[in-house]
C-alpha atoms as a PDB file:
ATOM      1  CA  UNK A   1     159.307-172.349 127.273  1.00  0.00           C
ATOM      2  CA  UNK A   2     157.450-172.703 123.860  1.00  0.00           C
ATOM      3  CA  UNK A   3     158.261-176.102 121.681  1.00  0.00           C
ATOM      4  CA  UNK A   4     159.529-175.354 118.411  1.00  0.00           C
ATOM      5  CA  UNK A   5     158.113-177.874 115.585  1.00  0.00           C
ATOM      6  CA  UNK A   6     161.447-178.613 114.455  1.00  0.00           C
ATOM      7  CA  UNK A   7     159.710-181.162 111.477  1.00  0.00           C
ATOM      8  CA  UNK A   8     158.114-178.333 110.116  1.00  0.00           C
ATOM      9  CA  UNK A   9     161.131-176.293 109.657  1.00  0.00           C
ATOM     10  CA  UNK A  10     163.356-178.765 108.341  1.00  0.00           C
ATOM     11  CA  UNK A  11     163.918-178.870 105.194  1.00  0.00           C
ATOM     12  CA  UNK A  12     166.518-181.488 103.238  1.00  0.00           C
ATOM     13  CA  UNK A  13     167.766-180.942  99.498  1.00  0.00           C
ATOM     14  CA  UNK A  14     167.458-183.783  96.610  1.00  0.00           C
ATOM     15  CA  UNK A  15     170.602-185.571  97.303  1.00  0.00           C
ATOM     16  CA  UNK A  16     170.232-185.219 101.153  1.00  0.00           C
ATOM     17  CA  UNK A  17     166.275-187.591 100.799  1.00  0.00           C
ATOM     18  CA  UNK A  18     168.159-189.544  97.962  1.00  0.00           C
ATOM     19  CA  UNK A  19     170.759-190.363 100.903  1.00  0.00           C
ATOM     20  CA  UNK A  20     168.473-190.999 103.277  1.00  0.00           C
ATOM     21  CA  UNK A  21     165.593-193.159 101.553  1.00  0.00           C
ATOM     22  CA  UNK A  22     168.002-194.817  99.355  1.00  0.00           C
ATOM     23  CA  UNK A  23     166.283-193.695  96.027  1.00  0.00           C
ATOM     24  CA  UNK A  24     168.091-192.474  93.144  1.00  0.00           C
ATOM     25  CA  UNK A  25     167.613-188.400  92.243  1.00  0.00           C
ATOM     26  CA  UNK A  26     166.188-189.310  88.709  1.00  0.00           C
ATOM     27  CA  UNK A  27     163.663-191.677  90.629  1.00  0.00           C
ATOM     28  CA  UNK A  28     162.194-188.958  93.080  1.00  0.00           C
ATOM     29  CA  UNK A  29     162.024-186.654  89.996  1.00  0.00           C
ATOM     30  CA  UNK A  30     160.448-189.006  88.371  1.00  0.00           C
ATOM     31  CA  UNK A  31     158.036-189.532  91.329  1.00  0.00           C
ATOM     32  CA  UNK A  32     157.651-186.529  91.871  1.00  0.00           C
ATOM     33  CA  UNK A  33     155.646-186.062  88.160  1.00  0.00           C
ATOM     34  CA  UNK A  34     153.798-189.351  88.459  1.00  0.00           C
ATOM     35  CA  UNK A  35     152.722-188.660  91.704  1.00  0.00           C
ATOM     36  CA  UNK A  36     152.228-185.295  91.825  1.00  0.00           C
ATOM     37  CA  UNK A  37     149.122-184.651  93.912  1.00  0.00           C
ATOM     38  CA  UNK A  38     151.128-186.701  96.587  1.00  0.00           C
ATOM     39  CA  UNK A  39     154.492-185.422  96.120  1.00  0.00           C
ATOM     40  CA  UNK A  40     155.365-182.177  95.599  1.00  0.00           C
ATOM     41  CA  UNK A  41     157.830-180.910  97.471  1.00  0.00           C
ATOM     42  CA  UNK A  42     158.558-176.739  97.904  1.00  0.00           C
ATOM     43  CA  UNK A  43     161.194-174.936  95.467  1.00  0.00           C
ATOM     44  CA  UNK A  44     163.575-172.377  96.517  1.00  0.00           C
ATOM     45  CA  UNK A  45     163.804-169.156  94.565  1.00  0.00           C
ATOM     46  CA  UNK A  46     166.282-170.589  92.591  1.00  0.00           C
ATOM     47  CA  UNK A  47     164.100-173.770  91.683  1.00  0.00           C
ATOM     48  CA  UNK A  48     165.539-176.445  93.989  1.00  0.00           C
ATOM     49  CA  UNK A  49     163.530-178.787  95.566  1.00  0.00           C
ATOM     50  CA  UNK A  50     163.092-178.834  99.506  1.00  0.00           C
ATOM     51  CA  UNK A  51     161.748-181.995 100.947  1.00  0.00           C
ATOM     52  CA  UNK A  52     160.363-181.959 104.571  1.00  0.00           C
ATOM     53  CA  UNK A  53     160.565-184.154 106.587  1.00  0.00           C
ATOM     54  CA  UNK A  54     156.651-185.249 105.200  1.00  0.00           C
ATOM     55  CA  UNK A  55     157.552-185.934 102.068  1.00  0.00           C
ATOM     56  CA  UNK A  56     160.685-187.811 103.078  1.00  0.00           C
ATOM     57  CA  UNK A  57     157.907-190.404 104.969  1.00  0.00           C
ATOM     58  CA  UNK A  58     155.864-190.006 101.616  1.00  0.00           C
ATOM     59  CA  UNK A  59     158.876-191.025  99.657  1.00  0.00           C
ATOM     60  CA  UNK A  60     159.429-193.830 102.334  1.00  0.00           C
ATOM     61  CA  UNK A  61     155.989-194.982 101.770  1.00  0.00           C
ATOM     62  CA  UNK A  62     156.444-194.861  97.598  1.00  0.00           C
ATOM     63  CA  UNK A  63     159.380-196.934  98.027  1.00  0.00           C
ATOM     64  CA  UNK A  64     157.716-199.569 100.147  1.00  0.00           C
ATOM     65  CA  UNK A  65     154.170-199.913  97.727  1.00  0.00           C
ATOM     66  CA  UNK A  66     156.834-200.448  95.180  1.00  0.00           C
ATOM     67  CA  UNK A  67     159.588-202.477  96.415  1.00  0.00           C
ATOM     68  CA  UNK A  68     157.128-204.627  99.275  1.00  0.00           C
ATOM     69  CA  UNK A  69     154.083-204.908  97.796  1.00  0.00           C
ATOM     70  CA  UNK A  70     155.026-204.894  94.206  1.00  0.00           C
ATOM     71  CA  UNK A  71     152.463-202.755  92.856  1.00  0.00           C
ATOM     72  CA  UNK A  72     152.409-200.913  89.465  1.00  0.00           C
ATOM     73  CA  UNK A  73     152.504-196.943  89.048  1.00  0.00           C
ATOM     74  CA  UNK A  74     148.534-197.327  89.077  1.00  0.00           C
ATOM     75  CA  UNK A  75     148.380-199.349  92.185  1.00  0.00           C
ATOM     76  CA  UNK A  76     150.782-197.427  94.281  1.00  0.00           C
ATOM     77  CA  UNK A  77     148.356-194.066  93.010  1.00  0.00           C
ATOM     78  CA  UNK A  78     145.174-195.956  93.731  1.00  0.00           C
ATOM     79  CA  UNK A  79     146.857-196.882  97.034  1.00  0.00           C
ATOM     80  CA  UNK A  80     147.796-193.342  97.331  1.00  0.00           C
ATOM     81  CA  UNK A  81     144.003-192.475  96.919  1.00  0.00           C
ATOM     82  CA  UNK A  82     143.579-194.570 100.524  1.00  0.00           C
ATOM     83  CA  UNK A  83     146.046-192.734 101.884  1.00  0.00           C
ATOM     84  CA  UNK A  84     146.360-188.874 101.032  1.00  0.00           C
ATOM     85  CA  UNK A  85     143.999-188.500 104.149  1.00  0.00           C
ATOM     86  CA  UNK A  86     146.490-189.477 106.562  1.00  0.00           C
ATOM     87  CA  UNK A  87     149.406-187.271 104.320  1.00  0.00           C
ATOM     88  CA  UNK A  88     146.695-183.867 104.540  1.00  0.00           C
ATOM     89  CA  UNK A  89     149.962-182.238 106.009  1.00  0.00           C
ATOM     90  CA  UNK A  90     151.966-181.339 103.534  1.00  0.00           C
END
């Protein structure tokens, strides 16, 4: 029997990562434009966002440069910089 990537296919909606990572829906829009070459998650036909389960860890991470390490917008994308190779996924 074949194993199905079941990461790859899911996909949550705005409120459903909002839920989940504890950050506001204006905040991951707002992430989502300052960070862009790190966050971009896919749009349906109708223009919604769909987060996989990738960018829900790359929101996760966004969250903690912010809230744990207490860096700036510049920091966490200079920290970003370090770590788009291990986010090459998505």
């Amino acid at each position: 029997m074949a194993k199905i990537d079941l990461d790859s296919r899911v996909m949550l909606n705005i409120d459903q990562v909002s839920k989940l990572t504890g950050v506001r829906k204006s905040t991951l829009r707002y992430w989502e434009k300052t960070f862009e070459e790190f966050l971009k998650p896919k749009r349906t036909e109708s223009n919604r966002r769909e987060y996989s389960l990738a960018d829900v860890e790359k929101v996760n991470t966004i969250k903690r440069l912010i809230d744990e390490e207490h860096l700036t917008t510049l920091g966490v994308r200079l920290r970003l910089d370090q770590f788009s190779d291990d986010f090459q996924g998505n």
